[in-house]
Protein backbone atom coordinates (compact mmCIF):
# COMPACT_ATOMS: atom_id res chain seq x y z
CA UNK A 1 91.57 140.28 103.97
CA UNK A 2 91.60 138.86 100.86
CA UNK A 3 90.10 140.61 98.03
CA UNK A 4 86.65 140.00 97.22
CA UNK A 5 85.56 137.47 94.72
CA UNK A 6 82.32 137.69 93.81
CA UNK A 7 81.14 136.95 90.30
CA UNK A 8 82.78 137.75 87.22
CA UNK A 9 79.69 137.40 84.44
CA UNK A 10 81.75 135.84 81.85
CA UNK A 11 83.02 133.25 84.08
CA UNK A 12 82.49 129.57 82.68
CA UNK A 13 80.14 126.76 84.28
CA UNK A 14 84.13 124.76 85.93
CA UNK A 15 84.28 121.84 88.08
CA UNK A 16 83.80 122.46 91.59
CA UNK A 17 83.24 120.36 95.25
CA UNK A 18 81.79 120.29 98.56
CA UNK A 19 82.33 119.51 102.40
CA UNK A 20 85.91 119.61 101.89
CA UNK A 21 88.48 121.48 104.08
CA UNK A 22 91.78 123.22 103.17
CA UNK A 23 94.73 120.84 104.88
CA UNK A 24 97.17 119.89 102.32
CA UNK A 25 96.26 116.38 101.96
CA UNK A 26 92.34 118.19 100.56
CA UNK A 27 94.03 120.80 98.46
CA UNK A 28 96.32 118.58 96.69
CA UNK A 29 93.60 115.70 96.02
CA UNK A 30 91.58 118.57 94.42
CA UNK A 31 94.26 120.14 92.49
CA UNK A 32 95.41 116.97 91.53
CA UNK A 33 92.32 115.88 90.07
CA UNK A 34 91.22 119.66 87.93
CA UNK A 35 88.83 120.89 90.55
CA UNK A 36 89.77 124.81 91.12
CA UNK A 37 86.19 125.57 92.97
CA UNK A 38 84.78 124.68 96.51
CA UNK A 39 82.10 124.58 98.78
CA UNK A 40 84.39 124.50 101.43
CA UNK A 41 83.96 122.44 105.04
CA UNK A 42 84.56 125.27 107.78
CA UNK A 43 84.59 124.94 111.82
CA UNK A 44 82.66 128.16 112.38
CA UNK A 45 80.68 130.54 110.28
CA UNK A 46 82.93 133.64 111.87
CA UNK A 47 84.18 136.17 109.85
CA UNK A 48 87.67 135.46 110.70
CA UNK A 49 87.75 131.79 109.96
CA UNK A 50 86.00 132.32 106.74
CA UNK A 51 88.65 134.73 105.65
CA UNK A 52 91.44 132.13 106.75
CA UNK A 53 89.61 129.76 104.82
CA UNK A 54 89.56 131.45 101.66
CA UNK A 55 93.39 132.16 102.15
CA UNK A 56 94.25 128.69 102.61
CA UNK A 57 92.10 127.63 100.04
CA UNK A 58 93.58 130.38 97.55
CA UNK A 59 97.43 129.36 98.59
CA UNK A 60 96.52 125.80 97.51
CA UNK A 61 95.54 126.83 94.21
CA UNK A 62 91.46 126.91 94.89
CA UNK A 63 88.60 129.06 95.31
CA UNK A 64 86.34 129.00 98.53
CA UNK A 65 82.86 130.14 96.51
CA UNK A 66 80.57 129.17 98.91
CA UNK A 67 79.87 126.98 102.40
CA UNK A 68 77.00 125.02 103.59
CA UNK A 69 75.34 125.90 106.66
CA UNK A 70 72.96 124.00 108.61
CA UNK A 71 69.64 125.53 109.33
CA UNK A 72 68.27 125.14 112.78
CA UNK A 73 65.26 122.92 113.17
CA UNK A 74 63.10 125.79 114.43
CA UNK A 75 62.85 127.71 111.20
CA UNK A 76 61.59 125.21 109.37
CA UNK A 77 59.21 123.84 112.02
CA UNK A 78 58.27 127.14 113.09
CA UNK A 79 58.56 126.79 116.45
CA UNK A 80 57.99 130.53 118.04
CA UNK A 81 59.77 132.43 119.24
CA UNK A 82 62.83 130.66 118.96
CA UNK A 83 62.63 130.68 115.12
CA UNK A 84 63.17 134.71 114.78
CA UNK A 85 65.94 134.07 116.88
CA UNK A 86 67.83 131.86 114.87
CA UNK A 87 66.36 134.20 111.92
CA UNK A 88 68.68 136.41 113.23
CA UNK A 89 71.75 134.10 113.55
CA UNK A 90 71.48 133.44 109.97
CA UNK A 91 71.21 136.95 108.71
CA UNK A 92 74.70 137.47 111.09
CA UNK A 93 76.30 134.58 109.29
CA UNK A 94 75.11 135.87 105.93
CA UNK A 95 76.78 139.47 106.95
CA UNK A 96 79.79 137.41 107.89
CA UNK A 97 80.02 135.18 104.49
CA UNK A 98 79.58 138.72 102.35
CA UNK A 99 82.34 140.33 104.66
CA UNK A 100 84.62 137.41 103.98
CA UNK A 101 83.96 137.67 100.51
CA UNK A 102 82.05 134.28 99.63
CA UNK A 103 79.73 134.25 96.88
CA UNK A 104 76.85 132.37 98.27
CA UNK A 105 75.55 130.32 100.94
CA UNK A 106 74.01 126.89 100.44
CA UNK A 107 71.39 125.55 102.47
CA UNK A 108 68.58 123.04 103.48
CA UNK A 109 64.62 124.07 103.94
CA UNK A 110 63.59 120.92 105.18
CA UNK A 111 60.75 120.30 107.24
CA UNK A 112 61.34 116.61 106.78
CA UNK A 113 64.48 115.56 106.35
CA UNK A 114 66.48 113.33 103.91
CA UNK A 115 64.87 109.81 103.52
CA UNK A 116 65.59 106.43 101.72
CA UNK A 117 65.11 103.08 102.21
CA UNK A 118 67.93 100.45 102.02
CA UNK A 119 70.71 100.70 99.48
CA UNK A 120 71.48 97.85 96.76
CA UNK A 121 73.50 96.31 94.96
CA UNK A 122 75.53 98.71 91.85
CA UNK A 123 78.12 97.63 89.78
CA UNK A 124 81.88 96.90 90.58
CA UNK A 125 80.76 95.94 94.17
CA UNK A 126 79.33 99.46 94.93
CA UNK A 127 75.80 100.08 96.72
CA UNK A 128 73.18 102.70 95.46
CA UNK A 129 71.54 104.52 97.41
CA UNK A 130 67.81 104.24 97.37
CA UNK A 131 64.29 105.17 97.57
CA UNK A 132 61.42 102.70 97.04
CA UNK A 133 57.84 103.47 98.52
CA UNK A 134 56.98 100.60 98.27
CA UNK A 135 59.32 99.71 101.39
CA UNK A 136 59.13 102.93 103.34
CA UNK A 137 57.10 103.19 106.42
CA UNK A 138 54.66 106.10 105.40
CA UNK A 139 52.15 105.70 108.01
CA UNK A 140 54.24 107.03 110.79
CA UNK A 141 54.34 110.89 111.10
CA UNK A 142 57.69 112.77 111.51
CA UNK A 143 58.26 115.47 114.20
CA UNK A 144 56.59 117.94 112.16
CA UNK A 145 53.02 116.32 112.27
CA UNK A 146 51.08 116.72 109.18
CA UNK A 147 52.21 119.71 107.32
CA UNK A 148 50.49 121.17 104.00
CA UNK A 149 52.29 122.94 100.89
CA UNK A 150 50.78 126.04 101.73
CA UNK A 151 52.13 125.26 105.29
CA UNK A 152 55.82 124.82 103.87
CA UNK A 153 55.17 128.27 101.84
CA UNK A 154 54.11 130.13 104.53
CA UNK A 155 57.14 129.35 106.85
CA UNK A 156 59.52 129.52 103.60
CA UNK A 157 58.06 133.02 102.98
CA UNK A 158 58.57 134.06 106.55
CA UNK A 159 62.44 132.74 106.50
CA UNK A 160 63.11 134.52 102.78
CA UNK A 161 61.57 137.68 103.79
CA UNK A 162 63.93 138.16 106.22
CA UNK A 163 66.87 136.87 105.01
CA UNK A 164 66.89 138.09 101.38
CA UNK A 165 67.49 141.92 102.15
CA UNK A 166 70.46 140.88 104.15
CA UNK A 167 71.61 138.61 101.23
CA UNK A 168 70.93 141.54 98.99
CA UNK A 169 72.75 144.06 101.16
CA UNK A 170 76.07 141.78 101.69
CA UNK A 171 75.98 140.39 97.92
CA UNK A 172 75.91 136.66 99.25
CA UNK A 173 73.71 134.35 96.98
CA UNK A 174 71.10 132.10 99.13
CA UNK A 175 71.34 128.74 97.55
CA UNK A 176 68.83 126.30 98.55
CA UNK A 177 68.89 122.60 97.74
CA UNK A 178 66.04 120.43 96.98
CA UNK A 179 63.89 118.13 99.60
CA UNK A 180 65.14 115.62 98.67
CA UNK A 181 62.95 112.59 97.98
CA UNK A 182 60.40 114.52 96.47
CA UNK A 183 56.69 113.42 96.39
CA UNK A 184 53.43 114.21 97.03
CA UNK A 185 53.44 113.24 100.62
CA UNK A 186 55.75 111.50 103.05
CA UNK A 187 55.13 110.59 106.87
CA UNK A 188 52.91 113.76 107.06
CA UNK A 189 54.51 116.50 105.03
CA UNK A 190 53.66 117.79 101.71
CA UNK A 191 57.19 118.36 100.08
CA UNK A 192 57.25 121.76 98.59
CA UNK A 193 59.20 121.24 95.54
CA UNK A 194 56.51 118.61 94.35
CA UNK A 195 55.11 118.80 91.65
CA UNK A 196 58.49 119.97 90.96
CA UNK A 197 58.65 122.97 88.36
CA UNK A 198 55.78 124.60 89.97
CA UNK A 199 57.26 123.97 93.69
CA UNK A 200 60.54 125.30 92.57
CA UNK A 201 58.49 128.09 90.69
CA UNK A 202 56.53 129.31 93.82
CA UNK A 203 59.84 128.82 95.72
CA UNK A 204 61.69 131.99 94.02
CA UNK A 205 58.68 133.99 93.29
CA UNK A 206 57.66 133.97 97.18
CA UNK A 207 60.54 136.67 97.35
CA UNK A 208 61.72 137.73 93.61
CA UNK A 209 65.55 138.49 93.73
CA UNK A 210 68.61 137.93 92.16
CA UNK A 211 69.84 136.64 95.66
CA UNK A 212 67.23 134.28 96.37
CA UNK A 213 67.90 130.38 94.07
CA UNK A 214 68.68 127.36 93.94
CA UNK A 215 71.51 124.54 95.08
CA UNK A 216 70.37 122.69 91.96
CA UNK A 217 70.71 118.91 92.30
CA UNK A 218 70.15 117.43 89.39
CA UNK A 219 69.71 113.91 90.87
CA UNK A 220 66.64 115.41 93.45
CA UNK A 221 65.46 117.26 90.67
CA UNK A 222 65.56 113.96 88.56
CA UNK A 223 63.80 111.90 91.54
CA UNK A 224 60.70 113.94 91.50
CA UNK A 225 59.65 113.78 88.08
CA UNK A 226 57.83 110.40 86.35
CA UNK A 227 60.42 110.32 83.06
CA UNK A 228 63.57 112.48 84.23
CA UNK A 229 65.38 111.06 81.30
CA UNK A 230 63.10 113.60 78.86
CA UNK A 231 61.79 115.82 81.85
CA UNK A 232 64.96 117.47 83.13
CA UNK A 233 66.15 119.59 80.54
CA UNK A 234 63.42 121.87 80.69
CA UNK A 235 63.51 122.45 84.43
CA UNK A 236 67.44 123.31 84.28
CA UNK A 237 66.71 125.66 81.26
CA UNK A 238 64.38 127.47 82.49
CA UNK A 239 65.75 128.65 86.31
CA UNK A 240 69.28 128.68 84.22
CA UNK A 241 67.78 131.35 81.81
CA UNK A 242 66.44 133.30 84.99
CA UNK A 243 69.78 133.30 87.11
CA UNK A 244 68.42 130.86 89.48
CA UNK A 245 70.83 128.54 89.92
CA UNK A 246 73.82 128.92 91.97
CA UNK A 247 75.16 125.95 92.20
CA UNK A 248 74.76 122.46 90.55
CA UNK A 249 74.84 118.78 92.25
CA UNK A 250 75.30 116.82 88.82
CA UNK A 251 74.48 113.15 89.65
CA UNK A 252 72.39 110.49 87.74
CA UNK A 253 69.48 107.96 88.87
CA UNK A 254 67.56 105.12 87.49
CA UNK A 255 64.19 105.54 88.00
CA UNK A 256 61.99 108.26 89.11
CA UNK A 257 59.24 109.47 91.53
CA UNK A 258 59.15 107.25 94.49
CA UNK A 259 61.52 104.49 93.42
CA UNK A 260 65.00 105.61 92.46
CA UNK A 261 68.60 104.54 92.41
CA UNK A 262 71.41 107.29 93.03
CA UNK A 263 73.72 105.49 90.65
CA UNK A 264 77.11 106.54 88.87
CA UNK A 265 77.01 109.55 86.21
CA UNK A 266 77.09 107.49 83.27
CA UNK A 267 74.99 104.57 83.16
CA UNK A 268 71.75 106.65 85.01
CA UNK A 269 68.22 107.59 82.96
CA UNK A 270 69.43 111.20 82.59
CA UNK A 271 71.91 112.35 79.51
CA UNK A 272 73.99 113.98 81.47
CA UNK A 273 75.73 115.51 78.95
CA UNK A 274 72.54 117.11 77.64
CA UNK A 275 72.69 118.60 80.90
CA UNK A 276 75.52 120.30 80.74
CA UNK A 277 74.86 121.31 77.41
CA UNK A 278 71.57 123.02 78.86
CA UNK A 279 73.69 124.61 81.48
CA UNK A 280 76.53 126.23 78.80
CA UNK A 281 73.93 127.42 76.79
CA UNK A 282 72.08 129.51 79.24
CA UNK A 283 75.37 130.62 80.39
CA UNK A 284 75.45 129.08 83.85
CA UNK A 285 78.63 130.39 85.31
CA UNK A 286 79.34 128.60 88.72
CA UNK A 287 80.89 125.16 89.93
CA UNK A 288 79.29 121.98 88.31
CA UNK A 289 79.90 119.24 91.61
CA UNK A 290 79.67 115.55 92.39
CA UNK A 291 77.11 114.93 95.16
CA UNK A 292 76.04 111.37 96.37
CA UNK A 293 78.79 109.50 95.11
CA UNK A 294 77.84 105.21 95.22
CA UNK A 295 79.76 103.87 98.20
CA UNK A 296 82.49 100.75 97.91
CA UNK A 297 83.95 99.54 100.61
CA UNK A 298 87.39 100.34 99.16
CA UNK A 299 86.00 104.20 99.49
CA UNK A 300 87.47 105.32 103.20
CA UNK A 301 89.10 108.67 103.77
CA UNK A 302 92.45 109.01 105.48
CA UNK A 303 92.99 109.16 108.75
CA UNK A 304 91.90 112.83 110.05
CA UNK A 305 90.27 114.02 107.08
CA UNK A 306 86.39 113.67 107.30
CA UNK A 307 85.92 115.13 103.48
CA UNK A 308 85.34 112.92 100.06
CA UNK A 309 88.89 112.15 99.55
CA UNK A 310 87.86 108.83 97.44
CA UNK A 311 88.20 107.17 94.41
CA UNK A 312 84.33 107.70 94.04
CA UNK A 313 84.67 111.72 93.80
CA UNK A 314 87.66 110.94 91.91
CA UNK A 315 85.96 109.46 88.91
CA UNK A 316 83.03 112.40 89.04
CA UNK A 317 85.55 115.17 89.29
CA UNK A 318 86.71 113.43 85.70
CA UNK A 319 83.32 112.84 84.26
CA UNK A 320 82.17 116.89 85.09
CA UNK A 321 85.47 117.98 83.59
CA UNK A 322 84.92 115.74 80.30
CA UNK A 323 81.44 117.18 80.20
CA UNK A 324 82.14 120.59 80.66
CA UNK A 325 85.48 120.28 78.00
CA UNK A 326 82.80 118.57 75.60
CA UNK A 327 80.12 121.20 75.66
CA UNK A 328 82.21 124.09 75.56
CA UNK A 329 84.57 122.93 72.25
């Protein structure tokens, strides 16, 4: 087994990636573009594969930090009993991830899931993704029926309280992401990181640990405020200063709450630079990542590799590493 590689404190913020897997053609698009960091694609959340993972990953020149899993539907929707049940699968995988030596684990809480409306038009032929309101069917209720805050807190509380002392016990940092629109209400459901400081406030004081933060996406982050472009800053300094973050998803909108573009890094409302100045000077130490590239139609992955092997993540792996050379000089 490959020795263990959890945090080194005076590691520097470097670029990382996600939903990528180790075959050749992966490793050598990331090493061939700076990126020594992943949240690596895996089959299986077994011990064993984990540990070949890293190996592969380490033999092509990059780290395996973390993996995604997906959590199942019943946690979140607290459906009984079946929820303690998969309570239990994910403390095993969390075991397994601290075993194989990965950092953290990132994650989804979502009682709704992911929404937008229909992309448009961004520049050089490429389509933004989108959220407008004013176009989305609220009316209809998801699944999960109408679901308050203190609802969503309640079942978050019972997931963390379980899961944390296993995180704690293994080492393995619980990174979860943002719902992502955020806003005061859609089809039902009260998102819990809205209003979003004191959602994502409430969030790691409902079980206070070192092990228990944030898969920071900038770009949700940005979508639930009304002026992200002087808003942001704040938010990232203060779960930065508090070890909160263990992860970043650094991507740009125009807009805000309830109508947003997802647009390319550099032309968005957010000085993203300013946000990676926020993060070097709190000392954030982990992988800085594209997330939501725009889509072209020139953007398709070879054949047999389902990972962001584009000319999209291309130009973001380039932008982090500019921003991260800049802030640290």
């Amino acid at each position: 087994m490959l020795k263990n590689s959890k945090h080194n404190p005076k590691t520097a913020m470097h670029v990382g990636t996600q939903g990528i897997g180790t075959s050749k053609l992966e490793l050598e698009f990331l090493t061939r573009h700076g990126v020594t960091h992943m949240d690596g694609a895996v089959p299986d959340n077994e011990t064993e594969t984990l540990v070949r993972y890293r190996e592969e990953a380490a033999a092509g020149g990059v780290s395996l930090d973390m993996i995604h899993f997906g959590l199942p539907d019943s946690i979140p929707l607290a459906l009984d009993p079946q929820r303690d049940r998969d309570i239990d699968e994910v403390c095993r995988i969390i075991s397994n991830a601290g075993k194989a030596g990965l950092r953290g684990l990132n994650y989804n809480f979502c009682i709704l899931p992911h929404q937008r409306t229909e992309g448009t038009p961004g520049r050089g032929g490429s389509i933004y993704s989108t959220f407008d309101l004013s176009k989305f069917d609220n009316e209809t209720l998801s699944i999960a029926g109408c679901v308050s805050r203190d609802d969503a807190f309640e079942r978050i509380g019972h997931f963390l309280e379980r899961v944390i002392p296993v995180a704690e016990e293994y080492r393995v940092q619980m990174a979860c992401h943002l719902n992502d629109p955020p806003a005061p209400v859609l089809r039902g459901v009260e998102r819990w990181n809205y209003p979003m400081f004191e959602g994502l406030k409430r969030f790691v004081e409902t079980v206070d640990s070192p092990y228990n933060g944030f898969n920071f996406c900038c770009g949700t982050a940005a979508e639930g405020l009304e002026n992200p472009g002087e808003q942001l800053y704040e938010i990232v300094q203060y779960f930065g200063e508090r070890k909160k973050i263990f992860n970043i998803h650094f991507r740009n909108i125009k807009g805000g709450l309830l109508n947003f573009q997802e647009v390319w890094p550099d032309e968005g409302d957010v000085d993203m630079y300013r946000v990676a100045q926020t993060l070097h000077d709190v000392g954030y130490p982990y992988m800085v990542m594209p997330d939501h590239a725009p889509r072209h139609p020139d953007d398709v992955a070879p054949e047999g590799v389902s990972g962001p092997v584009t000319q999209a993540w291309a130009f973001q792996y380039g932008y982090i590493i500019a921003m991260i050379q800049a802030v640290s000089h």
